[in-house]
C-alpha atoms as a PDB file:
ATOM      1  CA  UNK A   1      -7.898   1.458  15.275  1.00  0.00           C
ATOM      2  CA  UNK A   2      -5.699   0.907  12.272  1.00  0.00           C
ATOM      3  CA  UNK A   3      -3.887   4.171  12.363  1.00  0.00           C
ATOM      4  CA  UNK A   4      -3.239   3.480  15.963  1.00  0.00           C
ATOM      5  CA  UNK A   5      -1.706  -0.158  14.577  1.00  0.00           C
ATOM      6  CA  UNK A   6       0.409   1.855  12.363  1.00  0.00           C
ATOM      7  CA  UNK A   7       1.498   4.182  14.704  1.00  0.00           C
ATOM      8  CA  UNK A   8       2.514   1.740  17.482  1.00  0.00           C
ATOM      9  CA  UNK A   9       4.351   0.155  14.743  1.00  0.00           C
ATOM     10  CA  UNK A  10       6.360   3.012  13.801  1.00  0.00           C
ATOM     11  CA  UNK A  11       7.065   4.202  17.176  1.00  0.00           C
ATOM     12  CA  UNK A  12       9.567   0.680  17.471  1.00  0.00           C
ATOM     13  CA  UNK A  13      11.760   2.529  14.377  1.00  0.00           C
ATOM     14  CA  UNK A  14      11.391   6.319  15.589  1.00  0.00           C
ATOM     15  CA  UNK A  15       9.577   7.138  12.868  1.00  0.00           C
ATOM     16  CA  UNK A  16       5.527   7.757  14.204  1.00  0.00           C
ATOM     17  CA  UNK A  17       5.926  11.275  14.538  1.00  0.00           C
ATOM     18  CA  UNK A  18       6.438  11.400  10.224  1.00  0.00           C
ATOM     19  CA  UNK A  19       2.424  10.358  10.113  1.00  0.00           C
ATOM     20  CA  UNK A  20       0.421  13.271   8.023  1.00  0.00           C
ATOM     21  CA  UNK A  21      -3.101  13.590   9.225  1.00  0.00           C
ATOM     22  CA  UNK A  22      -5.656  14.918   7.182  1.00  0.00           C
ATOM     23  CA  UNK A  23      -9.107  16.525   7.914  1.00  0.00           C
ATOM     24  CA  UNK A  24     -10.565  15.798   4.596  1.00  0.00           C
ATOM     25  CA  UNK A  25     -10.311  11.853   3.387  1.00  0.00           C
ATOM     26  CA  UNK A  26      -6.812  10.712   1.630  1.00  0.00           C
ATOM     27  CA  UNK A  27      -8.816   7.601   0.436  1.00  0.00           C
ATOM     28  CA  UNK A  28      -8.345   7.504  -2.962  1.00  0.00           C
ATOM     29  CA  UNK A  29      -5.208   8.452  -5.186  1.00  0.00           C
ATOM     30  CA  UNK A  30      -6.282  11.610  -6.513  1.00  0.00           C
ATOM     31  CA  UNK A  31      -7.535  12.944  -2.789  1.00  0.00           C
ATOM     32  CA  UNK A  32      -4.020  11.551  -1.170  1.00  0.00           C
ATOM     33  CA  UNK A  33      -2.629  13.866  -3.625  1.00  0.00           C
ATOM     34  CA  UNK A  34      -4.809  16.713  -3.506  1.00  0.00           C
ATOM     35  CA  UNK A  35      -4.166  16.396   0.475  1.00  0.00           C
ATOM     36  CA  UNK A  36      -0.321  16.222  -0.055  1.00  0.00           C
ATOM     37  CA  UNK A  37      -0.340  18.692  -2.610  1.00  0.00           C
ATOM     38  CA  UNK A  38       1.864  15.920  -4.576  1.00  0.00           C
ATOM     39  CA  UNK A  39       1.304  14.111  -7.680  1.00  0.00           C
ATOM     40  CA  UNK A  40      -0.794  11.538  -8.407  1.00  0.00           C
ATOM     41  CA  UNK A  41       2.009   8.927  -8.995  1.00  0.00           C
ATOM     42  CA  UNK A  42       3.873   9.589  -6.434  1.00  0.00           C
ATOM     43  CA  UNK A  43       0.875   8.000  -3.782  1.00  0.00           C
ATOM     44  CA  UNK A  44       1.778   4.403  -3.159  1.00  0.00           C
ATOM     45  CA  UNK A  45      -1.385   2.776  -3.265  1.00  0.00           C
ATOM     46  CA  UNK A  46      -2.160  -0.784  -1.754  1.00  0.00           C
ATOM     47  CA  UNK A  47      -4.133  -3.283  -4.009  1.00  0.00           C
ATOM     48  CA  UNK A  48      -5.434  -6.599  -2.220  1.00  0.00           C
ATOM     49  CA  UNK A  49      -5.340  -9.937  -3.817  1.00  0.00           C
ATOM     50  CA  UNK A  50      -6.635 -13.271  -2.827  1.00  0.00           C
ATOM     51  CA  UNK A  51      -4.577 -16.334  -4.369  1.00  0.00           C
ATOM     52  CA  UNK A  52      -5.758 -19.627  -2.872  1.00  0.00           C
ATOM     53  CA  UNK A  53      -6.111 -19.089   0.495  1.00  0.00           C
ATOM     54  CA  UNK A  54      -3.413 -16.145   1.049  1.00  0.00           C
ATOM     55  CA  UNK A  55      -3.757 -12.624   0.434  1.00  0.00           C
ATOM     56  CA  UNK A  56      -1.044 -10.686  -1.392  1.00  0.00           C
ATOM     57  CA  UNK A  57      -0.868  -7.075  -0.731  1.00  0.00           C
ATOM     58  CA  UNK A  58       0.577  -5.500  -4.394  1.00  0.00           C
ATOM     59  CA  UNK A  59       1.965  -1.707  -3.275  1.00  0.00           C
ATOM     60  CA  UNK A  60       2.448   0.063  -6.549  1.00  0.00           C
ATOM     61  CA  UNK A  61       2.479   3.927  -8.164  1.00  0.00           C
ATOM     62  CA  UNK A  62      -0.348   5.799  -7.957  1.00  0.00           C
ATOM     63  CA  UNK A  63      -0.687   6.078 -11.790  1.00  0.00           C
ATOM     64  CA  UNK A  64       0.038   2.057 -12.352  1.00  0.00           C
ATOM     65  CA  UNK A  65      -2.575  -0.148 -13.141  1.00  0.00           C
ATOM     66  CA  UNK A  66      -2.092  -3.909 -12.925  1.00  0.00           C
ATOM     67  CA  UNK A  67      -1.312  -5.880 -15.951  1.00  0.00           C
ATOM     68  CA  UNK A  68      -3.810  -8.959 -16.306  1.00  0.00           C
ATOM     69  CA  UNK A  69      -0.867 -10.831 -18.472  1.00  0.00           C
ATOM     70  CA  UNK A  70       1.776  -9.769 -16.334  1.00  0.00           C
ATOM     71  CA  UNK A  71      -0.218 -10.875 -13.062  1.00  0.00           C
ATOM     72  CA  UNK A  72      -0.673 -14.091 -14.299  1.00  0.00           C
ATOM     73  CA  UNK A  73       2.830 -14.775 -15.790  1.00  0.00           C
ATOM     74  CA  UNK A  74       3.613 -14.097 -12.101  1.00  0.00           C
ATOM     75  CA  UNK A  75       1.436 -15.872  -9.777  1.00  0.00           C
ATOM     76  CA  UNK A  76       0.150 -18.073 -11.768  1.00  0.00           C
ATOM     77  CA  UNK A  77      -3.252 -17.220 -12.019  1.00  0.00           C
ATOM     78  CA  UNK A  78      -6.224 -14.644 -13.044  1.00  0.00           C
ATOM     79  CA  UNK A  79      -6.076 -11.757 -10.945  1.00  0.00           C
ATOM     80  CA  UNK A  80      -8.907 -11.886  -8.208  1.00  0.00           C
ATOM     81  CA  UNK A  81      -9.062  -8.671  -5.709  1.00  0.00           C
ATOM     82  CA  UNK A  82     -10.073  -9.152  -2.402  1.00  0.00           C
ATOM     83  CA  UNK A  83     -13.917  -8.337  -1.983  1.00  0.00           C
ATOM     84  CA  UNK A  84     -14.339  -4.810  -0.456  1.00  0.00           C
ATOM     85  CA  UNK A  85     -16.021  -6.284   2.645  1.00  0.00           C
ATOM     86  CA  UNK A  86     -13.390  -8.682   3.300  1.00  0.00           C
ATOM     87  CA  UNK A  87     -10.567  -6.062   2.962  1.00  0.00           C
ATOM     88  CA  UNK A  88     -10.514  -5.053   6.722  1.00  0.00           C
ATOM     89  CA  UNK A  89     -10.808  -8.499   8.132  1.00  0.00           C
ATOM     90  CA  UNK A  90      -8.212  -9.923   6.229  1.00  0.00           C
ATOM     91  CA  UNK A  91      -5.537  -7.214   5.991  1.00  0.00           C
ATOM     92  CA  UNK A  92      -6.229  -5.484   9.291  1.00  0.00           C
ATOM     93  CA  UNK A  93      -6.844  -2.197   7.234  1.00  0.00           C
ATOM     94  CA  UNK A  94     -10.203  -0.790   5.948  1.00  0.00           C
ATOM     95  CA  UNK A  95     -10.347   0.250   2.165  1.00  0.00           C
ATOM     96  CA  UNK A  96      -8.561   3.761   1.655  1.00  0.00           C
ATOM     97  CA  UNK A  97      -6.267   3.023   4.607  1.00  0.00           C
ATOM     98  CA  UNK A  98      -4.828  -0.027   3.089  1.00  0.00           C
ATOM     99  CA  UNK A  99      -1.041  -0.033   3.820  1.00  0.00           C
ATOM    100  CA  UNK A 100       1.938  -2.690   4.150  1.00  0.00           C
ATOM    101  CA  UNK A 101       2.590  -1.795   7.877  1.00  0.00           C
ATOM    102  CA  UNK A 102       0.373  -3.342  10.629  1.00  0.00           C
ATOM    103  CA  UNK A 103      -1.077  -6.042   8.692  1.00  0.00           C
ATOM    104  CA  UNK A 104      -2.497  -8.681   9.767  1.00  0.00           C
ATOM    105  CA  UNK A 105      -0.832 -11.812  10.236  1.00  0.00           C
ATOM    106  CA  UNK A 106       0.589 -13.845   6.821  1.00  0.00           C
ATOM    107  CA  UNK A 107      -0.213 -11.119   4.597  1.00  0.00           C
ATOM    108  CA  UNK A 108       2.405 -11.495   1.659  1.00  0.00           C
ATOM    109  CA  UNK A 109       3.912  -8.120   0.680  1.00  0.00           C
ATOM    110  CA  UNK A 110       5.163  -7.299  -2.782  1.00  0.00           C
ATOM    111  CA  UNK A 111       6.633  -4.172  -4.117  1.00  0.00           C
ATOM    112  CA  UNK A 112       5.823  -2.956  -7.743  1.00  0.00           C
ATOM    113  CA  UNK A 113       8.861  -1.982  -9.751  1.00  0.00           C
ATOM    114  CA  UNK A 114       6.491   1.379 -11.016  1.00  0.00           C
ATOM    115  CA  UNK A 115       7.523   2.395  -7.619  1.00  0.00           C
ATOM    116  CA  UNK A 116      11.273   2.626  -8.427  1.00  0.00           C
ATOM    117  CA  UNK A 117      10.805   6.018 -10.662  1.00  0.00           C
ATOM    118  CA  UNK A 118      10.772   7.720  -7.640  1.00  0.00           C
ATOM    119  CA  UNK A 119      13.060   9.204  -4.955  1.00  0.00           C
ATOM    120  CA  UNK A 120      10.036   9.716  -2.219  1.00  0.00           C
ATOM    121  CA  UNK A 121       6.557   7.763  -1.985  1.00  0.00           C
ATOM    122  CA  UNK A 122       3.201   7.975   0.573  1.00  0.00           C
ATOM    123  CA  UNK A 123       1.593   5.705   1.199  1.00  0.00           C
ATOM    124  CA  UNK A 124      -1.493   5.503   3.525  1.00  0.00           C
ATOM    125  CA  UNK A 125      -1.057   4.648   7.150  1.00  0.00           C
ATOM    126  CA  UNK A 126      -4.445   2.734   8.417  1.00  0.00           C
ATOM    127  CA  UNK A 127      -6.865   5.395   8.035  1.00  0.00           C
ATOM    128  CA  UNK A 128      -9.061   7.279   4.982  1.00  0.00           C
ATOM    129  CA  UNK A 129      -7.260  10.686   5.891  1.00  0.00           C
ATOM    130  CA  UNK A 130      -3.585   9.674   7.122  1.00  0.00           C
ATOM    131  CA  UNK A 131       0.118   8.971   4.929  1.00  0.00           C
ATOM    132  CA  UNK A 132       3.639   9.221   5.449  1.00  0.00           C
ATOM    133  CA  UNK A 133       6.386  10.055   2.705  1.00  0.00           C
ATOM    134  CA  UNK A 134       9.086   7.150   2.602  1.00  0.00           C
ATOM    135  CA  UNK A 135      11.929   7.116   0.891  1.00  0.00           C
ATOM    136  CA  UNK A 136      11.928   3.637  -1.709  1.00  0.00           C
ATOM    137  CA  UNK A 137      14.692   2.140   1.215  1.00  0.00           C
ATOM    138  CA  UNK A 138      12.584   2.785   3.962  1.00  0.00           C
ATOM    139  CA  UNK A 139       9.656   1.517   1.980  1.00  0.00           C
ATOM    140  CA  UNK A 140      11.491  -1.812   1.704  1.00  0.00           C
ATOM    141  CA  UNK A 141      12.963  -0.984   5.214  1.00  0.00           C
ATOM    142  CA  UNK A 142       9.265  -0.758   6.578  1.00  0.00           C
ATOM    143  CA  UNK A 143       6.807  -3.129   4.546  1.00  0.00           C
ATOM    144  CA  UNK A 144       8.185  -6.652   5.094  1.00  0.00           C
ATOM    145  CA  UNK A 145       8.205  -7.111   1.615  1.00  0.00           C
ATOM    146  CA  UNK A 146       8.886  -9.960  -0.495  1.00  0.00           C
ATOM    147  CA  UNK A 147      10.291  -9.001  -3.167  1.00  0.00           C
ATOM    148  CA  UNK A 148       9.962  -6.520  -6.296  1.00  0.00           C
ATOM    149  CA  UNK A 149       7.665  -7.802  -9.065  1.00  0.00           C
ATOM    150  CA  UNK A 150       6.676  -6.063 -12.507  1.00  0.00           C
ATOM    151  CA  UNK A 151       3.221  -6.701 -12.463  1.00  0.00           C
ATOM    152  CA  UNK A 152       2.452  -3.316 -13.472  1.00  0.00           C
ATOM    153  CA  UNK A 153       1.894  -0.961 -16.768  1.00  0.00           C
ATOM    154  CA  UNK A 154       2.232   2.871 -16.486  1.00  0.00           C
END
């Protein structure tokens, strides 16, 4: 249901028919690269956050962790991830499909500057076995983001 979200999305910019399906899972970093035959920083992976009552979708390198100091010098507060079996009610998107198209309503949307080192990302696209390589403009372009944070280390 997700990946049809997504795709109905990016059929309004022209751009569905770019959506790589896998038959093995793309779930995790290190399968979405082993699937793209890409490297394992170059996946763009989707981290869910809960602050007060919104949830913050963080989109950042494949090879970036979040920085505890650095999350909290920006929001304010101790990161707290969104419980695994709240992931798909709140963003629309079920863990390993996680992306920042399709989302649910009020979802914030921020972009990770770890991101930047790159000409090319993928991120997922709904589903545990689906991605589509953006270019960092379209990535902007297509995820109603925010704005770019640092919240990362790499």
């Amino acid at each position: 249901m997700s990946l049809i979200k997504v795709q109905e999305y990016f059929k309004k910019f022209n751009i569905d028919n770019r959506i790589i399906l896998f038959n093995e899972s793309s779930a995790t970093v290190s399968q979405a690269a082993k699937a793209l035959h890409t490297e394992e920083k170059r996946i763009a992976k989707s981290l869910s956050f809960k602050i007060k009552d919104e949830i913050v979708l963080i989109i950042l390198a494949g090879d970036a962790k979040i920085s505890n100091s650095k999350y909290k010098a920006y929001f304010h507060e101790k990161a707290h991830m969104l419980p695994f079996n709240e992931v798909y009610e709140k963003t629309g998107h079920e863990v390993g499909g996680v992306c920042p198209f399709a989302l649910n309503e009020g979802i914030k949307v921020y972009l990770d500057i770890s991101l930047k080192r790159f000409e090319t990302v993928f991120p997922a696209c709904g589903s545990h076995n689906s991605a589509i390589e953006l270019t960092i403009e379209e990535m902007e372009k297509y995820s109603n983001y925010i704005e770019w944070i640092d919240v990362s280390t790499y």
